[in-house]
C-alpha atoms as a PDB file:
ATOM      1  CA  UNK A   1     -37.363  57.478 126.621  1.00  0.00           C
ATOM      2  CA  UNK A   2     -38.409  56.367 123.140  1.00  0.00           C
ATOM      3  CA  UNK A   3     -38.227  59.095 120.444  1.00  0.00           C
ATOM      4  CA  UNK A   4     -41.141  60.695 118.456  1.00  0.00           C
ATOM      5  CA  UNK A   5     -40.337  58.569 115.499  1.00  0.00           C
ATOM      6  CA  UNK A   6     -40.886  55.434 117.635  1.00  0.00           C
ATOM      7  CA  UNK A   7     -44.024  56.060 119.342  1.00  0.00           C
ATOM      8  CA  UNK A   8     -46.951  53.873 118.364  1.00  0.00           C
ATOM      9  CA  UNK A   9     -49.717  56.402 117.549  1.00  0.00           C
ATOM     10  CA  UNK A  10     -52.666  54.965 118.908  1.00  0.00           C
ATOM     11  CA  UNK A  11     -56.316  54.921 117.848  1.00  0.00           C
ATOM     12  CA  UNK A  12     -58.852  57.349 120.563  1.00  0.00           C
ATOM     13  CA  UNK A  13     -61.948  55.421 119.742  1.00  0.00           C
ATOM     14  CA  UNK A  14     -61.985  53.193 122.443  1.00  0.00           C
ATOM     15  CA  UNK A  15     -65.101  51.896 121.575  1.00  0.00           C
ATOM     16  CA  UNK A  16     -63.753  50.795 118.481  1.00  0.00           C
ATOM     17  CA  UNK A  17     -61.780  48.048 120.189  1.00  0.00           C
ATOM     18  CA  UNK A  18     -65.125  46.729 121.435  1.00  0.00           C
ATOM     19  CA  UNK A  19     -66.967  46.550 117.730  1.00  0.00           C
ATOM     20  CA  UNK A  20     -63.359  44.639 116.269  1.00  0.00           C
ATOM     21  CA  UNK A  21     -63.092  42.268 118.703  1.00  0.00           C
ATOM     22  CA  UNK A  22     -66.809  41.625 120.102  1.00  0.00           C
ATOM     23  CA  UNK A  23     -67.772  40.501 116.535  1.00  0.00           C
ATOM     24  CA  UNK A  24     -64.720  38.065 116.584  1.00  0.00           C
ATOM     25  CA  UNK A  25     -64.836  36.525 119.413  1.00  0.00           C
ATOM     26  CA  UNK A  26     -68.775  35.759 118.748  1.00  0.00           C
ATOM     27  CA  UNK A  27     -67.786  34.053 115.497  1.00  0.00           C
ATOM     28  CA  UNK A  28     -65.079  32.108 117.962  1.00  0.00           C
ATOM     29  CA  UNK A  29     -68.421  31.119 120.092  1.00  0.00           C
ATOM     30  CA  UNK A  30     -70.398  30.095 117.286  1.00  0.00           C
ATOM     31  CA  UNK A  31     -67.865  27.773 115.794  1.00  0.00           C
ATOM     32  CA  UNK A  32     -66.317  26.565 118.806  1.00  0.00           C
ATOM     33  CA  UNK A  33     -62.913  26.303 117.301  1.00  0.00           C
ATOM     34  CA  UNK A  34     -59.544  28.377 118.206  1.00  0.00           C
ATOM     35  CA  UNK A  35     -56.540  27.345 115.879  1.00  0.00           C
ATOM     36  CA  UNK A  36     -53.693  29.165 114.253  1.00  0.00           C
ATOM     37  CA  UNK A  37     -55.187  30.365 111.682  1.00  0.00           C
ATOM     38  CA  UNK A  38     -57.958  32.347 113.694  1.00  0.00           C
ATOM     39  CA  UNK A  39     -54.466  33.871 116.024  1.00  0.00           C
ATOM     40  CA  UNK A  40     -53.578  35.116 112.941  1.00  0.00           C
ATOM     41  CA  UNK A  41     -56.480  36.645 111.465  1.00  0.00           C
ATOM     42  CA  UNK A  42     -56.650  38.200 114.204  1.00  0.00           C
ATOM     43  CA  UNK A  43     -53.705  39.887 114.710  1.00  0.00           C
ATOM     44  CA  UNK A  44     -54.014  40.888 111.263  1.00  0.00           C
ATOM     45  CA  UNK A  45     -57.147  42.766 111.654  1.00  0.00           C
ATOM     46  CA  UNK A  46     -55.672  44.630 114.967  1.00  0.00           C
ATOM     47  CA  UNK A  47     -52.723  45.217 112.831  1.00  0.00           C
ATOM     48  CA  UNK A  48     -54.998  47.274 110.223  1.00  0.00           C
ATOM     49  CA  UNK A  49     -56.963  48.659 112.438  1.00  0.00           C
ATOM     50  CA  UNK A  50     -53.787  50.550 114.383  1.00  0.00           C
ATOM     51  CA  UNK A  51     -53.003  51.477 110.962  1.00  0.00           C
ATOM     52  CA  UNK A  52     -56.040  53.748 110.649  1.00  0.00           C
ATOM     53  CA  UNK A  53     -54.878  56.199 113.280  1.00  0.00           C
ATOM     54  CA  UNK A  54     -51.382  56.859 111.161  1.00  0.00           C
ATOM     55  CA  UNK A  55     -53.391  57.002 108.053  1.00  0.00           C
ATOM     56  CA  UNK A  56     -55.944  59.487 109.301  1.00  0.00           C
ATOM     57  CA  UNK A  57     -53.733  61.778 110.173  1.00  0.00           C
ATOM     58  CA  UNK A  58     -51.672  61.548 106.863  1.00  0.00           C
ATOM     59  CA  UNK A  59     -54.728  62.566 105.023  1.00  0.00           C
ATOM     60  CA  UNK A  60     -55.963  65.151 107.211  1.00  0.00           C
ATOM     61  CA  UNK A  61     -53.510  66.628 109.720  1.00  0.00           C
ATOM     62  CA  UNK A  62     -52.384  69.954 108.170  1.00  0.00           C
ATOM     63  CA  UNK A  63     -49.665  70.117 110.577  1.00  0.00           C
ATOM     64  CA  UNK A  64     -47.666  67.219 108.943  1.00  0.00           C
ATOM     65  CA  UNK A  65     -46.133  69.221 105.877  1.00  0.00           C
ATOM     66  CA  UNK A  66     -44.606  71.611 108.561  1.00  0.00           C
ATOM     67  CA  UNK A  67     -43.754  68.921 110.941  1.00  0.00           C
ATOM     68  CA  UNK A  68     -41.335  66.529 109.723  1.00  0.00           C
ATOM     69  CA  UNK A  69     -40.699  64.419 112.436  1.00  0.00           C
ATOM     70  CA  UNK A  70     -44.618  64.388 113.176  1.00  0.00           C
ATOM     71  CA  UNK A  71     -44.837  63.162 109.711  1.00  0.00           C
ATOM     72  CA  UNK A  72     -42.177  60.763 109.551  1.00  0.00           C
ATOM     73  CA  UNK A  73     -43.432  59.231 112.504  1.00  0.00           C
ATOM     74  CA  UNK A  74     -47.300  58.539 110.998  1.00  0.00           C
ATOM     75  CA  UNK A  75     -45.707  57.040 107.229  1.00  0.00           C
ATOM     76  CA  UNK A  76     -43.261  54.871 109.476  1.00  0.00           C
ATOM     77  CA  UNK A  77     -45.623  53.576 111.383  1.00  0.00           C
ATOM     78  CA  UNK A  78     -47.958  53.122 108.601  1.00  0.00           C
ATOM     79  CA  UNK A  79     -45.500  51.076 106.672  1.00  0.00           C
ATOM     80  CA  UNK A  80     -44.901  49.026 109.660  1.00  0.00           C
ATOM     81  CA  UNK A  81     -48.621  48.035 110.060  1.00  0.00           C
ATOM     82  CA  UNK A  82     -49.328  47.244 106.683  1.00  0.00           C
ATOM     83  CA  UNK A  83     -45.923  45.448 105.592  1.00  0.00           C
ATOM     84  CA  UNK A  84     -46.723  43.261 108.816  1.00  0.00           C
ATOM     85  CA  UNK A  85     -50.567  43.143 107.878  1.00  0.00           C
ATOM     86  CA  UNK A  86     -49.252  41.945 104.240  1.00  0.00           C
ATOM     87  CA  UNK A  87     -47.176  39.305 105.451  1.00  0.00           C
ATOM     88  CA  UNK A  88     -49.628  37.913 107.780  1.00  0.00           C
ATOM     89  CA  UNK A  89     -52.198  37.724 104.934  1.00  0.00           C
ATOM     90  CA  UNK A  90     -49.507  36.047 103.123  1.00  0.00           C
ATOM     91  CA  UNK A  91     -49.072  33.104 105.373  1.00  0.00           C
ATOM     92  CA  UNK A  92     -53.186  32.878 106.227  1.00  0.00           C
ATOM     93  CA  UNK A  93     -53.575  32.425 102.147  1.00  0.00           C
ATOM     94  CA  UNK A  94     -50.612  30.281 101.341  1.00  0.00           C
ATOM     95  CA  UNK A  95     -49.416  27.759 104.271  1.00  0.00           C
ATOM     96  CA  UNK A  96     -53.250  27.553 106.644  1.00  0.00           C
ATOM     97  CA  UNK A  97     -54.946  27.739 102.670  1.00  0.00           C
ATOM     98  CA  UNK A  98     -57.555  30.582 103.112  1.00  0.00           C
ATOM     99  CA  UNK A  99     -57.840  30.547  99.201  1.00  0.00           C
ATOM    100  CA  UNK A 100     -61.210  32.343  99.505  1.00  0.00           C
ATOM    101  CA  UNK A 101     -59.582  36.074 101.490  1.00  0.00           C
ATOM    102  CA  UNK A 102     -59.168  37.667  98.484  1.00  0.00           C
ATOM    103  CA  UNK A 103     -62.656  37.337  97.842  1.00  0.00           C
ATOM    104  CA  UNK A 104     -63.251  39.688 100.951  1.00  0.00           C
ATOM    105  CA  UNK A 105     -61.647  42.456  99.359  1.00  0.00           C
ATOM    106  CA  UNK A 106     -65.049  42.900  97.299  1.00  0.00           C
ATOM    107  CA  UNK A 107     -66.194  43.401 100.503  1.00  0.00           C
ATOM    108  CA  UNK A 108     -63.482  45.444 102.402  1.00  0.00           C
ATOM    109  CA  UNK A 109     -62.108  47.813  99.203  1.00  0.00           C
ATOM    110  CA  UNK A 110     -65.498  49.777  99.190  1.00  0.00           C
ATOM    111  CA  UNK A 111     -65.603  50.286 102.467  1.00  0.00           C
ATOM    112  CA  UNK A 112     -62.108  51.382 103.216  1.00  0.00           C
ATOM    113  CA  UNK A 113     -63.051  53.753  99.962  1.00  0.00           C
ATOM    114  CA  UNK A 114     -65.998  55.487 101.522  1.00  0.00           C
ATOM    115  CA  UNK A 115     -64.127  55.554 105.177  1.00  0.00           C
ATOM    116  CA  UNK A 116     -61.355  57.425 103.258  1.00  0.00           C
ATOM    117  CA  UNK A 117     -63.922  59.837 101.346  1.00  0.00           C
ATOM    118  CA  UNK A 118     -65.384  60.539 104.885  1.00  0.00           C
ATOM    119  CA  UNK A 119     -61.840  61.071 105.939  1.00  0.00           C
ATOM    120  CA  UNK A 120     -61.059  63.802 103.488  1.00  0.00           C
ATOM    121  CA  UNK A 121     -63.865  65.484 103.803  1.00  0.00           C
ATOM    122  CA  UNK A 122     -63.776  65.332 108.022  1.00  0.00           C
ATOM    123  CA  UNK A 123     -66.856  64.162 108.079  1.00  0.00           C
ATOM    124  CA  UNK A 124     -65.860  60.515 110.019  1.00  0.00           C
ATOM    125  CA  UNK A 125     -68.310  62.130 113.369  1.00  0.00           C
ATOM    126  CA  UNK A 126     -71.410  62.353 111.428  1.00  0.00           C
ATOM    127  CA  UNK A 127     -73.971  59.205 111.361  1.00  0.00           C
ATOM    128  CA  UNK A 128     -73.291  57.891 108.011  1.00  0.00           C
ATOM    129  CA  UNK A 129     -69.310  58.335 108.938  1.00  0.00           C
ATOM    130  CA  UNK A 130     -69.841  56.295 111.311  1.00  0.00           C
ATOM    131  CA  UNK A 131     -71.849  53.517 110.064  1.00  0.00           C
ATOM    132  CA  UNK A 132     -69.079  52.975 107.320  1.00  0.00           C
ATOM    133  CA  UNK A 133     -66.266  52.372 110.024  1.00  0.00           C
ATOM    134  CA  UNK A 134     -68.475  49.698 112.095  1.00  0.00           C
ATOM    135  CA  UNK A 135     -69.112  48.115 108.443  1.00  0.00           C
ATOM    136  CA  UNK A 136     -65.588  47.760 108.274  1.00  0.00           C
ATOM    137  CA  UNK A 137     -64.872  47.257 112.158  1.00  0.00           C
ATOM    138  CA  UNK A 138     -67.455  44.293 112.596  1.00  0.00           C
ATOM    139  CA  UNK A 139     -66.221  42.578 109.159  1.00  0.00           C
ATOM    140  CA  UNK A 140     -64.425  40.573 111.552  1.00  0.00           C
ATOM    141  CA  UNK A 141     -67.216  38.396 112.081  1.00  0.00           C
ATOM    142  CA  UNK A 142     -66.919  36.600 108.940  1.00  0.00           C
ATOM    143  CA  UNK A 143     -63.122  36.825 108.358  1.00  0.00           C
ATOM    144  CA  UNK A 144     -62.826  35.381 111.751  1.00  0.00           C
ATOM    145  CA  UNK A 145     -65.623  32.723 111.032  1.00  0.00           C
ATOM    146  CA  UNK A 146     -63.840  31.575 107.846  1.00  0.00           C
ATOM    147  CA  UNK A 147     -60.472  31.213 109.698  1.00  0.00           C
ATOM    148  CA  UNK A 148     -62.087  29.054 112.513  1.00  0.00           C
ATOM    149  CA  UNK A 149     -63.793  26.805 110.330  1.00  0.00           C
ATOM    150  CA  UNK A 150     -61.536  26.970 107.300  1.00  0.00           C
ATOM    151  CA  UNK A 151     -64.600  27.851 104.550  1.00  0.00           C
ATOM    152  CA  UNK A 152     -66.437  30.607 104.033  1.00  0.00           C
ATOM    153  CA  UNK A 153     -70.215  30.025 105.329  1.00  0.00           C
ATOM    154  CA  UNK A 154     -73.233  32.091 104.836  1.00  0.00           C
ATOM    155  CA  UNK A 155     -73.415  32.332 109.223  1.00  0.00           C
ATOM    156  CA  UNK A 156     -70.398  34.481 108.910  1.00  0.00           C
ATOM    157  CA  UNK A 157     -71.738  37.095 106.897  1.00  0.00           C
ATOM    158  CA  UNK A 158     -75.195  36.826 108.974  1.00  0.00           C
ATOM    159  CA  UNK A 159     -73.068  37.242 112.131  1.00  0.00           C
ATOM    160  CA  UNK A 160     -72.127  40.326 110.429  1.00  0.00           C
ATOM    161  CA  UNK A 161     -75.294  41.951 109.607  1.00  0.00           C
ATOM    162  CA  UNK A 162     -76.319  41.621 113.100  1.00  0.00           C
ATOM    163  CA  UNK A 163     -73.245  43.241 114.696  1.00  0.00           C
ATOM    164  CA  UNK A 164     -73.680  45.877 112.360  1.00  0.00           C
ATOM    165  CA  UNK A 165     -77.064  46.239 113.820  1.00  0.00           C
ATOM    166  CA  UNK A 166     -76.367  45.692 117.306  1.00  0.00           C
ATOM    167  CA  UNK A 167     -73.458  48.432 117.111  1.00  0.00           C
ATOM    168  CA  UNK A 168     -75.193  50.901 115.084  1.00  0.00           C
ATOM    169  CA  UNK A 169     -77.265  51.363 117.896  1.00  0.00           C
ATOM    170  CA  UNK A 170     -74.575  53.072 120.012  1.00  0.00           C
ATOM    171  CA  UNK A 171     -74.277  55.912 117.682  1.00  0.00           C
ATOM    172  CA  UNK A 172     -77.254  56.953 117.237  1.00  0.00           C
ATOM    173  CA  UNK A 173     -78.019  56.084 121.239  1.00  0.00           C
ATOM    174  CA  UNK A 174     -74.799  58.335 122.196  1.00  0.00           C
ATOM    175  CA  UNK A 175     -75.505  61.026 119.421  1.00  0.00           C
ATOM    176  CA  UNK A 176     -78.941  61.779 121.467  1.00  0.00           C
ATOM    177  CA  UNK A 177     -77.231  62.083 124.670  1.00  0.00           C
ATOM    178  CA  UNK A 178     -75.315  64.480 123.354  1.00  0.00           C
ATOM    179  CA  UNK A 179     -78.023  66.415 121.963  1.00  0.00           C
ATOM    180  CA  UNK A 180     -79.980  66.212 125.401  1.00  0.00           C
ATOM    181  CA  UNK A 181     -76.924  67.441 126.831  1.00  0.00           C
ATOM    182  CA  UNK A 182     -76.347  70.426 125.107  1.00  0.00           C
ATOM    183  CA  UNK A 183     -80.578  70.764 124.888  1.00  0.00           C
ATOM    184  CA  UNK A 184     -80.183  71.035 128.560  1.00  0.00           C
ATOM    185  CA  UNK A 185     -77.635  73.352 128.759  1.00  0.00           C
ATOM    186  CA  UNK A 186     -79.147  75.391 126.641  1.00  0.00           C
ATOM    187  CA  UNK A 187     -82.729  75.309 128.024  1.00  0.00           C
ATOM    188  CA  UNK A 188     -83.905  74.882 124.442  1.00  0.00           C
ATOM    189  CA  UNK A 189     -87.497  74.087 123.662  1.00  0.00           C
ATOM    190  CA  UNK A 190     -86.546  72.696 120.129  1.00  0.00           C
ATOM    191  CA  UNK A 191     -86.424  68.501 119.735  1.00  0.00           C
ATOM    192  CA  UNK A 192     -83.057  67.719 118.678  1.00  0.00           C
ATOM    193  CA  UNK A 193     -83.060  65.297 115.627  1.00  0.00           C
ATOM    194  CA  UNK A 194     -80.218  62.948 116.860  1.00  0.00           C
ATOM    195  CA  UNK A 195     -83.514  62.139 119.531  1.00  0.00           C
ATOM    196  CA  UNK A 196     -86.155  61.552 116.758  1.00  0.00           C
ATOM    197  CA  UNK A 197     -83.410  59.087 114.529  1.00  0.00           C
ATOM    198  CA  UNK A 198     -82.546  57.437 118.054  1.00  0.00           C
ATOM    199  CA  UNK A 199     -85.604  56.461 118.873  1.00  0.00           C
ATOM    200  CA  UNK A 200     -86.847  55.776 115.051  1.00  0.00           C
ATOM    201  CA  UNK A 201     -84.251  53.204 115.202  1.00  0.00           C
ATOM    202  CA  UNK A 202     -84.669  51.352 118.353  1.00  0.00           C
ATOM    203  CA  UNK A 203     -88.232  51.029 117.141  1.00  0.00           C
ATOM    204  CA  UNK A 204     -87.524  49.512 114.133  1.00  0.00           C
ATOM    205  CA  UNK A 205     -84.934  47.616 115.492  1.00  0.00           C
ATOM    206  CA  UNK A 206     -87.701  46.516 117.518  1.00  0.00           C
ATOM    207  CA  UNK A 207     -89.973  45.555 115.046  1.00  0.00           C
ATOM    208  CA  UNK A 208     -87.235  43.725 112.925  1.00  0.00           C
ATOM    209  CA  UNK A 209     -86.243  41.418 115.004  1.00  0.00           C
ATOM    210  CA  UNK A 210     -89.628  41.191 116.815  1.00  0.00           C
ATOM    211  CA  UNK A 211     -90.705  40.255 113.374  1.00  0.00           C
ATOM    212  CA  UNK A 212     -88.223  37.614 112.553  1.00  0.00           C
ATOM    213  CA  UNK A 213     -88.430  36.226 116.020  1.00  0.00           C
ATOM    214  CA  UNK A 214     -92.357  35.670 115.301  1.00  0.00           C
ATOM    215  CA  UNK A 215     -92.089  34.492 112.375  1.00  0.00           C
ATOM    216  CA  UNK A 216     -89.417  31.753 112.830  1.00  0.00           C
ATOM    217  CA  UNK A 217     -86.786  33.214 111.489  1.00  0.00           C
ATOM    218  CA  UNK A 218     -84.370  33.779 113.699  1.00  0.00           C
ATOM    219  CA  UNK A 219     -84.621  32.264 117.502  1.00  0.00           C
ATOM    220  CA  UNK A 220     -86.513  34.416 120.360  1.00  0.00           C
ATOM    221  CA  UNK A 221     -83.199  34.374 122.423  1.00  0.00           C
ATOM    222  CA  UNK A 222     -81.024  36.394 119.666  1.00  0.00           C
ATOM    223  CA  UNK A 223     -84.437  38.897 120.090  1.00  0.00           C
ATOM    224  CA  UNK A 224     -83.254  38.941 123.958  1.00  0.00           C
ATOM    225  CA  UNK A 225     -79.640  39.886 123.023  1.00  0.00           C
ATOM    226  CA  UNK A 226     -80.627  42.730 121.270  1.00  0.00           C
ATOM    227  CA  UNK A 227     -83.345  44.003 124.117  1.00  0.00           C
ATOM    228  CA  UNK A 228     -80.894  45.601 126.235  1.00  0.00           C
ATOM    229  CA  UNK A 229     -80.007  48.267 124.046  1.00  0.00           C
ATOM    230  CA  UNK A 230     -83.147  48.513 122.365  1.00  0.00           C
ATOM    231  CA  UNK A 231     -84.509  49.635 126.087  1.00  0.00           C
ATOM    232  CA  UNK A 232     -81.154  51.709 126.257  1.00  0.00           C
ATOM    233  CA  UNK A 233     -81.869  53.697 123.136  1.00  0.00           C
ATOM    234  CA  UNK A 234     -85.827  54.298 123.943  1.00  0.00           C
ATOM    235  CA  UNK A 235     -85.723  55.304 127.352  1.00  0.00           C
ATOM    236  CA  UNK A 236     -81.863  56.547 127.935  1.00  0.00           C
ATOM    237  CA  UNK A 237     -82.153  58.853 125.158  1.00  0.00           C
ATOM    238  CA  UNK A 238     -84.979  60.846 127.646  1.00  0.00           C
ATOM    239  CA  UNK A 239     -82.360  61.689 129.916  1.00  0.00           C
ATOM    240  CA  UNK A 240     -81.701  65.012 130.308  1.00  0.00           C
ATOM    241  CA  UNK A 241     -78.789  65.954 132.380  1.00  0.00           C
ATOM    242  CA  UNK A 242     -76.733  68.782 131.298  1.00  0.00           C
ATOM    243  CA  UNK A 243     -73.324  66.706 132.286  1.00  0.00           C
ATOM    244  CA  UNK A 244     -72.161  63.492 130.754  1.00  0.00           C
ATOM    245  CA  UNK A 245     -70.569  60.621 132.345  1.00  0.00           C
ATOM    246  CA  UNK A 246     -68.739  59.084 129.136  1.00  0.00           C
ATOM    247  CA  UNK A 247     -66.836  56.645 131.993  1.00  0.00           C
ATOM    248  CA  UNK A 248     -70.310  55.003 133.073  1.00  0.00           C
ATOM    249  CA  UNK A 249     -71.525  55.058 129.126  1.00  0.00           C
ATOM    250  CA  UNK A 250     -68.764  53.630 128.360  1.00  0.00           C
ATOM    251  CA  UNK A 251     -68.662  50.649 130.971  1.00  0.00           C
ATOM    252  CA  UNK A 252     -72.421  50.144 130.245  1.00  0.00           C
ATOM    253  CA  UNK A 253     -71.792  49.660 126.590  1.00  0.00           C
ATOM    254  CA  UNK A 254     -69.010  47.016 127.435  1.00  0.00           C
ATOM    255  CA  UNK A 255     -71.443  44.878 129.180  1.00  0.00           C
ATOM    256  CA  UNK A 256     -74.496  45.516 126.734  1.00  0.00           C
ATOM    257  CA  UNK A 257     -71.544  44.084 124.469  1.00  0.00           C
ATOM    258  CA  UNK A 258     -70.687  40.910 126.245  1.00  0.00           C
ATOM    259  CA  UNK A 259     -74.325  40.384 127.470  1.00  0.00           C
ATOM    260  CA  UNK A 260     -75.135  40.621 123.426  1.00  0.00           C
ATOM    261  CA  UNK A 261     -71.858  38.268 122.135  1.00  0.00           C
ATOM    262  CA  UNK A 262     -73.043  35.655 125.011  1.00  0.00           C
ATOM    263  CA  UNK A 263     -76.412  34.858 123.750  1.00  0.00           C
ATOM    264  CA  UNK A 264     -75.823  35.325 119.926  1.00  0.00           C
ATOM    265  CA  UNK A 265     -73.220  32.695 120.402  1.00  0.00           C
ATOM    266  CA  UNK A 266     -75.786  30.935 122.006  1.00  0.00           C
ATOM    267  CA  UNK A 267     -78.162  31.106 119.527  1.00  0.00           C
ATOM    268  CA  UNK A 268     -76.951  30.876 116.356  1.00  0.00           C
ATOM    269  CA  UNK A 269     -74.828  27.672 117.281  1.00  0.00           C
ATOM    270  CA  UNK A 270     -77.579  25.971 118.641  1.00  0.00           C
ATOM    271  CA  UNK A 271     -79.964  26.666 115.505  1.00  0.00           C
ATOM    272  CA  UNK A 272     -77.807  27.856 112.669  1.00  0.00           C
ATOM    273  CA  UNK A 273     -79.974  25.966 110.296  1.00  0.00           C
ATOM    274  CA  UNK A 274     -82.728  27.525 110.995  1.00  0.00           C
ATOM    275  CA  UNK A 275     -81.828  31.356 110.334  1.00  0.00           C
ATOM    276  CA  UNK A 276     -83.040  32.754 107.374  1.00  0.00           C
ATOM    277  CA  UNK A 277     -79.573  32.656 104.719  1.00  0.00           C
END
């Protein structure tokens, strides 16, 4: 039986694991390529993002100055994930020659910054919480572009933007369920806001890539990858049952996810020169 000080602390957002991975393996799609240096980017991003869950609870568990061994356990396994995470870096920048990743911490500094301010504060739940962690969740996209193709291209970074878009939509799509949830249980009367900033973005998600689609920016198919959930947020957030099934959200959101990595893949490789960078 392995002892406190041993066991891996492990992140709860399971949906996490979808917006680190989903954005990685659609850069994988998109350049077609799997080599060593993409097997080790990405362990290295699973590495720091197991490290969160330790570094969380340093920061804002007040039971850790009581509990040694509870604290012990969390800086140990901290110091595991990012003296691994270091190392790995180490060997994507030196021996595969990624001489551009320390230009990403430009990128990645701020946002583990505001993550940690949200942190302190226990404010990680609340939309704009939230938002920061899939910023730095989905920057996988271009890390894991770069380390395919070996330089950094502007298609990385637009991968990005859309995954942030694509996943945004889950929180404020989930947030309204909640709210018609406890609505319903309550037998309120009163709109709940989470519903009027679900369905305000879904409509303008609507209308952006509607737009770009129509205008030639961007190719009617990466329109259809983004329908799904666009039609999730503007009906589903209607629904007002007074229990949640998180198991069935859940499952639904994992093929939203694949459906929406299939056919971005899809269409930015076909007509990367085309989109608007």
């Amino acid at each position: 039986m392995p002892t406190p000080a041993l066991t891996m602390p492990k992140p709860k957002e399971h949906g996490a694991w979808g917006m680190l991975y989903i954005p990685l393996v659609t850069a994988v799609g998109i350049s077609g390529t799997w080599n060593v240096r993409l097997f080790l980017m990405a362990l290295t991003v699973t590495l720091i993002f197991l490290s969160q869950r330790p570094y969380s609870q340093l920061l804002t568990n007040k039971r850790l100055p009581q509990d040694g061994r509870l604290w012990r356990r969390n800086l140990i396994w901290l110091a595991v994930y990012w003296t691994a995470s270091g190392i790995l870096i180490s060997l994507l920048y030196f021996p595969c020659g990624l001489k551009a990743l320390p230009q990403f911490a430009w990128i990645g500094v701020p946002i583990a910054a505001a993550f940690t301010w949200f942190l302190k504060r226990k404010r990680v739940r609340t939309v704009a919480g939230e938002l920061v962690g899939i910023c730095g969740l989905t920057l996988t996209a271009p890390l894991a572009h770069y380390a395919s193709v070996g330089q950094v291209q502007p298609v990385g970074f637009w991968l990005w933007g859309l995954c942030i878009l694509y996943f945004a939509s889950s929180v404020f799509y989930v947030k309204a369920v909640v709210a018609n949830c406890l609505q319903a249980r309550s037998r309120s009367m009163v709109e709940p806001i989470d519903r009027q900033l679900c369905g305000s973005y879904h409509l303008g998600l609507l209308a952006l890539m509607s737009g770009l689609a129509a205008l030639g920016q961007v190719p009617v198919i990466l329109l259809l990858a983004f329908l799904p959930v666009i039609a999730r947020g503007l009906l589903g957030m209607r629904e007002r049952n007074a229990k949640l099934n998180f198991a069935r959200i859940g499952w639904t959101e994992v093929a939203y996810s694949l459906f929406f990595a299939l056919l971005t893949a899809l269409a930015i490789r076909g007509v990367d020169r085309t989109l608007p960078l």
